[in-house]
Structures are given as structure tokens and as C-alpha cells.
Protein backbone atom coordinates (compact mmCIF):
# COMPACT_ATOMS: atom_id res chain seq x y z
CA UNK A 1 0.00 0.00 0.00
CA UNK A 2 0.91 3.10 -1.02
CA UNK A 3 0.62 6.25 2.00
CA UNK A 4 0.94 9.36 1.33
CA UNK A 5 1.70 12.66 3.59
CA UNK A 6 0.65 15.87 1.74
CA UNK A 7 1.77 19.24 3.04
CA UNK A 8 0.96 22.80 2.31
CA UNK A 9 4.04 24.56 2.65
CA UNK A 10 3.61 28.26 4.05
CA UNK A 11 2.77 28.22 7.68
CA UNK A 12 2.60 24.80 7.53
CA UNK A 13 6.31 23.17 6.95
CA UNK A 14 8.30 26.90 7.12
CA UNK A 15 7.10 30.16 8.70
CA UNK A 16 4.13 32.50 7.14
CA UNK A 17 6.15 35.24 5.29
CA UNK A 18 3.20 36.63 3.60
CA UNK A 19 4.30 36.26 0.04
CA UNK A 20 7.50 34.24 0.59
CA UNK A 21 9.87 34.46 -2.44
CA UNK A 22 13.51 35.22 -1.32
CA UNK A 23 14.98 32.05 -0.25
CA UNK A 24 16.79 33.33 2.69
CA UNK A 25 13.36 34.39 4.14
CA UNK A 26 13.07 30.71 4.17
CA UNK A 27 12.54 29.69 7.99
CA UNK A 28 11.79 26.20 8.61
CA UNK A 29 9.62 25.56 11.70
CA UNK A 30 11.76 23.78 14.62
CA UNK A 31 11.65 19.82 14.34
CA UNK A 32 10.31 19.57 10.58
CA UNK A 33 12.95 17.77 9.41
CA UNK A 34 12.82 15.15 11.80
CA UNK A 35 9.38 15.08 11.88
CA UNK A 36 9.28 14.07 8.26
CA UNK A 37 11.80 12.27 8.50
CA UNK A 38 9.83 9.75 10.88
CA UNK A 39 6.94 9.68 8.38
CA UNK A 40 8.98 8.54 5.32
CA UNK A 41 10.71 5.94 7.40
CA UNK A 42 7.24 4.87 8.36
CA UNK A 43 6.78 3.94 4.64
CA UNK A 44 4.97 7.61 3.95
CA UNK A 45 5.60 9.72 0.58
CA UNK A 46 5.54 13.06 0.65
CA UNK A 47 4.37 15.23 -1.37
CA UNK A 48 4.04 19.37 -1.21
CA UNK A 49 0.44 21.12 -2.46
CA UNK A 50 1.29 24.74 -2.12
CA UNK A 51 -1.42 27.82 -3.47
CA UNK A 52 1.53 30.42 -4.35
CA UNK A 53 -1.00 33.00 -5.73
CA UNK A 54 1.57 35.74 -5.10
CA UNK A 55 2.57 34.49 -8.74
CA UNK A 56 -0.94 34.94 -10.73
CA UNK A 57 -0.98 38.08 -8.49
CA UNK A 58 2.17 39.70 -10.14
CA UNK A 59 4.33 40.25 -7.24
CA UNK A 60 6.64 37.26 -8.31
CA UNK A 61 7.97 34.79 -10.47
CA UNK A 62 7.30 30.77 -10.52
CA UNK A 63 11.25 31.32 -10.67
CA UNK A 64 11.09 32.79 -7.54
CA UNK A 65 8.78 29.97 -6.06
CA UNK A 66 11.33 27.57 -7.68
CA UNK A 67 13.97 28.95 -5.82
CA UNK A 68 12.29 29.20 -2.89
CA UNK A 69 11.21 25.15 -2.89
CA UNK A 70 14.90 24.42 -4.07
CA UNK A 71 16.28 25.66 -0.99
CA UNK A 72 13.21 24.44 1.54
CA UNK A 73 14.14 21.37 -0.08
CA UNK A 74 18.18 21.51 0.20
CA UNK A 75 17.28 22.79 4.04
CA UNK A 76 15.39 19.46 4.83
CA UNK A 77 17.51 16.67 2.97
CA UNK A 78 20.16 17.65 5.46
CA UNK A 79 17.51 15.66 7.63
CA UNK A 80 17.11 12.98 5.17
CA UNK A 81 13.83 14.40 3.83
CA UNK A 82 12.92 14.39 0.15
CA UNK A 83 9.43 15.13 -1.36
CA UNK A 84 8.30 12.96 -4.35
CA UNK A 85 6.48 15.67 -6.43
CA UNK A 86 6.26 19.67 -5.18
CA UNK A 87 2.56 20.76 -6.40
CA UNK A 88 2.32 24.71 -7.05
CA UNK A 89 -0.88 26.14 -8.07
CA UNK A 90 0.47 29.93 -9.18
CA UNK A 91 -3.08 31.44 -10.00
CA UNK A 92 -4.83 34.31 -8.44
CA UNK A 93 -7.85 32.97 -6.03
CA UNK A 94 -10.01 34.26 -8.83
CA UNK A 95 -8.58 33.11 -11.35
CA UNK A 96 -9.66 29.83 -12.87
CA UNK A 97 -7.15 26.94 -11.52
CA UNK A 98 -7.30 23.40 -11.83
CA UNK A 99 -5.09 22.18 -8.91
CA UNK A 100 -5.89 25.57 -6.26
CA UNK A 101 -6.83 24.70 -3.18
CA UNK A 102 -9.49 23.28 -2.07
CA UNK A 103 -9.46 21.70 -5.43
CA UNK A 104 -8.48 17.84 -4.24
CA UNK A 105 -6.78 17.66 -8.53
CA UNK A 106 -3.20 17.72 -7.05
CA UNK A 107 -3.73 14.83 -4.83
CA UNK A 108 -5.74 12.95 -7.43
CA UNK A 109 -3.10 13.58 -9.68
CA UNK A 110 -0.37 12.11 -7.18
CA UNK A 111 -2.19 9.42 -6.96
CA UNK A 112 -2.90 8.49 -10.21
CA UNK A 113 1.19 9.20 -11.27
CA UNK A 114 2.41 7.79 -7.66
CA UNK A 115 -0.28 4.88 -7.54
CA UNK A 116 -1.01 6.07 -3.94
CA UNK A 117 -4.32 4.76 -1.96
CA UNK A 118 -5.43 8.36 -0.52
CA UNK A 119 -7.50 6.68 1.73
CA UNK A 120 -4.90 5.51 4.01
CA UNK A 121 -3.22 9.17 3.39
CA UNK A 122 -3.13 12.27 4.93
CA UNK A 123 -3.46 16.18 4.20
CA UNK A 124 -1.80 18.62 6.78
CA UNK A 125 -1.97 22.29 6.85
CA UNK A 126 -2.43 25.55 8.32
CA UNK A 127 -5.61 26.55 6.38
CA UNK A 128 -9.59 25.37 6.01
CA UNK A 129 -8.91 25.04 2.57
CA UNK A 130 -5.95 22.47 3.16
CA UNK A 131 -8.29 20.77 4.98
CA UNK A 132 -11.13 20.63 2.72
CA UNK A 133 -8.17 19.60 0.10
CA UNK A 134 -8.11 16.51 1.88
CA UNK A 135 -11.39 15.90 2.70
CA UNK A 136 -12.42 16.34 -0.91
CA UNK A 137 -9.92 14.12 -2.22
CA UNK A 138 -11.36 11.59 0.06
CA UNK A 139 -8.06 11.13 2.27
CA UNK A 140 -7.79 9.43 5.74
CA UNK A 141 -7.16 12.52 7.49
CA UNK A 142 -7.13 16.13 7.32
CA UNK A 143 -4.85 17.79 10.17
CA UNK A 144 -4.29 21.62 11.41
CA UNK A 145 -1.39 22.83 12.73
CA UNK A 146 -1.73 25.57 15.10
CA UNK A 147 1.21 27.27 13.18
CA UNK A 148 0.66 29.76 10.62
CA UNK A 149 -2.77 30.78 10.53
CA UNK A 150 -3.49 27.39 12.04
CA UNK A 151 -4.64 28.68 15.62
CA UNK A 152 -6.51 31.75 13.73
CA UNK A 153 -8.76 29.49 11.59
CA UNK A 154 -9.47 26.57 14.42
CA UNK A 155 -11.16 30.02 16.61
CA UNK A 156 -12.77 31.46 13.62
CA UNK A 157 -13.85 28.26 12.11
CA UNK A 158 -14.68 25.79 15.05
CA UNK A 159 -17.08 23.62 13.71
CA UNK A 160 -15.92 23.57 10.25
CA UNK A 161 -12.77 22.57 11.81
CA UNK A 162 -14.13 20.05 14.24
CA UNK A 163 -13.76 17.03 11.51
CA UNK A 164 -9.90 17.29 11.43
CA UNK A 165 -7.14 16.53 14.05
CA UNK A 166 -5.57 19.80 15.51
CA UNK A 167 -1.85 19.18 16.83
CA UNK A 168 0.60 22.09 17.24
CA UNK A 169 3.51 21.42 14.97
CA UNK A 170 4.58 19.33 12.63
CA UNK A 171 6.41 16.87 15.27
CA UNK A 172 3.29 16.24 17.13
CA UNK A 173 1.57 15.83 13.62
CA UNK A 174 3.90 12.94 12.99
CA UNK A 175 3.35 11.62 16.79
CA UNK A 176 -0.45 11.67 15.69
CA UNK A 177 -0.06 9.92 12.47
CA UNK A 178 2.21 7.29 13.75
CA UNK A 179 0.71 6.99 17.03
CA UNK A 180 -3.20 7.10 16.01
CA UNK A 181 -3.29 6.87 12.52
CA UNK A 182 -1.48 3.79 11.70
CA UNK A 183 -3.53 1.88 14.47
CA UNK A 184 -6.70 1.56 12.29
CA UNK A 185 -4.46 0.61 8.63
């Protein structure tokens, strides 16, 4: 079986930068790495499903996102971490978008090219609409980190957020998963 960990990346995996784009404004949230690292020795593949509207917005370049992911990614291999497929949706919110979240495309499309079984996957972020990602794509799991806007949308959105798992970082999100998660696989 094929598990899958999918991860919005600002305020989820490195610190909300509003607009990030400058990789040294790249700050990776304290135990990430290792965090991650637990998940893909766990069998997990993980994947990144990032809205970087910033770009369909004009204020910078899928170069710049590039760059940004290149060194996020260069940051966490020093931990052994390595995502299978980064997932960028660059449009505007209204813009028309095929993969922008809380369109579940990106992880239907990871499936389909990874052969993944989303049901025994899981979608983490700092947003409602990461959630609803998952829960639209029919995954295991949605969870919320309380970093980011994480703690902002679980007191403005209680009930909407009452279906997903709230932990505060990404280590206790890999405590969850491999602690609670795996116990009903």
C-alpha cells in the first residue's frame, strides 16, 4: 500500500512570510525535518500542495517559487527528507485553476502518477482550505497545525474545523499519524 503525507508549505512546513519568495526568508519551523523524517521511514511519501498566488498576483515569479522550494528542499535533505512531487498552483484565487486549493486535482493527480491509496493518506496544513483539500480528495485525514494561521482558523472556524485533528507542529503531527493513525491501517 501506497501512504501518502501531503503538506501545504507556508505556515505549515516553514514560517508564514506573507508572500515568501527570497529564499533566505526561508525559515523552517523547529523539528520539521525530523518530523518528516519519521513519516517517510514509516513507509509515507511526501508530497508538497502549495497555493503560491503571489505568482498569478504579479508580485513574483514561478522562478522565484522555484527557488524558494529548491532551498526548503536543500534545508530538509540535510535531515534525510525528500518530497516525491512539489505541487504549485500559481493562480490568483479568482482566477480559474485546476489544482488551487481546495481543489483535491493535485492529490488525485499524485495518486494516479504515484499509484497512492489516498484513503490511508493524509493532508496537513495551516488553512480550512488544506483541509477541505483533503477531505475532498477523500483522504484518511485532514490535520491543522496551530502554526501559521493554524490557531486563527481553528477560533474562527470551530465547527468547520471540528472534523480534522488539531496538533501544534509538525512533530506532534507525525506523533499523531504514527501513534493514532497507523492503528486503524
Amino acid at each position: 500500500m501506497n501512504r501518502a503525507v501531503f503538506l501545504d508549505r507556508d505556515g505549515t512546513i516553514v514560517a508564514e512570510k506573507n508572500y515568501l519568495h527570497r529564499p533566505e526568508d526561508v525559515v523552517v519551523f523547529p523539528g520539521a525535518g525530523a518530523a518528516l523524517k519519521r513519516l517517510m521511514d514509516a513507509g509515507f511519501k511526501l508530497f508538497m500542495v502549495s497555493n503560491q498566488s503571489g505568482v498569478g498576483r504579479g508580485y513574483f515569479t514561478m522562478a522565484d517559487v522555484d527557488k524558494v522550494n529548491a532551498h526548503l528542499c536543500a534545508e530538509l535533505a540535510c535531515d534525510g527528507v525528500r518530497f516525491e512531487k512539489i505541487y504549485i498552483a500559481p493562480e490568483a484565487p479568482d482566477a480559474p485553476s485546476r489544482g488551487r486549493k481546495p481543489s483535491p486535482q493535485f492529490l488525485f493527480d499524485a495518486r494516479d502518477e504515484f499509484g497512492l491509496d489516498l484513503a490511508h493518506s493524509y493532508m496537513v496544513g495551516d488553512k480550512l482550505i488544506d483541509l477541505e483539500c483533503g477531505w475532498n480528495a477523500g483522504v484518511k485525514q485532514s490535520l491543522l497545525v496551530r502554526t501559521g494561521y493554524g490557531t486563527g482558523e481553528e477560533q474562527k472556524s470551530p465547527d468547520k474545523i471540528k472534523a480534522a485533528v488539531v496538533v501544534d507542529s509538525l512533530p506532534a503531527m507525525a506523533e499523531w499519524i504514527l501513534g493514532h493513525g497507523l492503528a486503524t491501517d
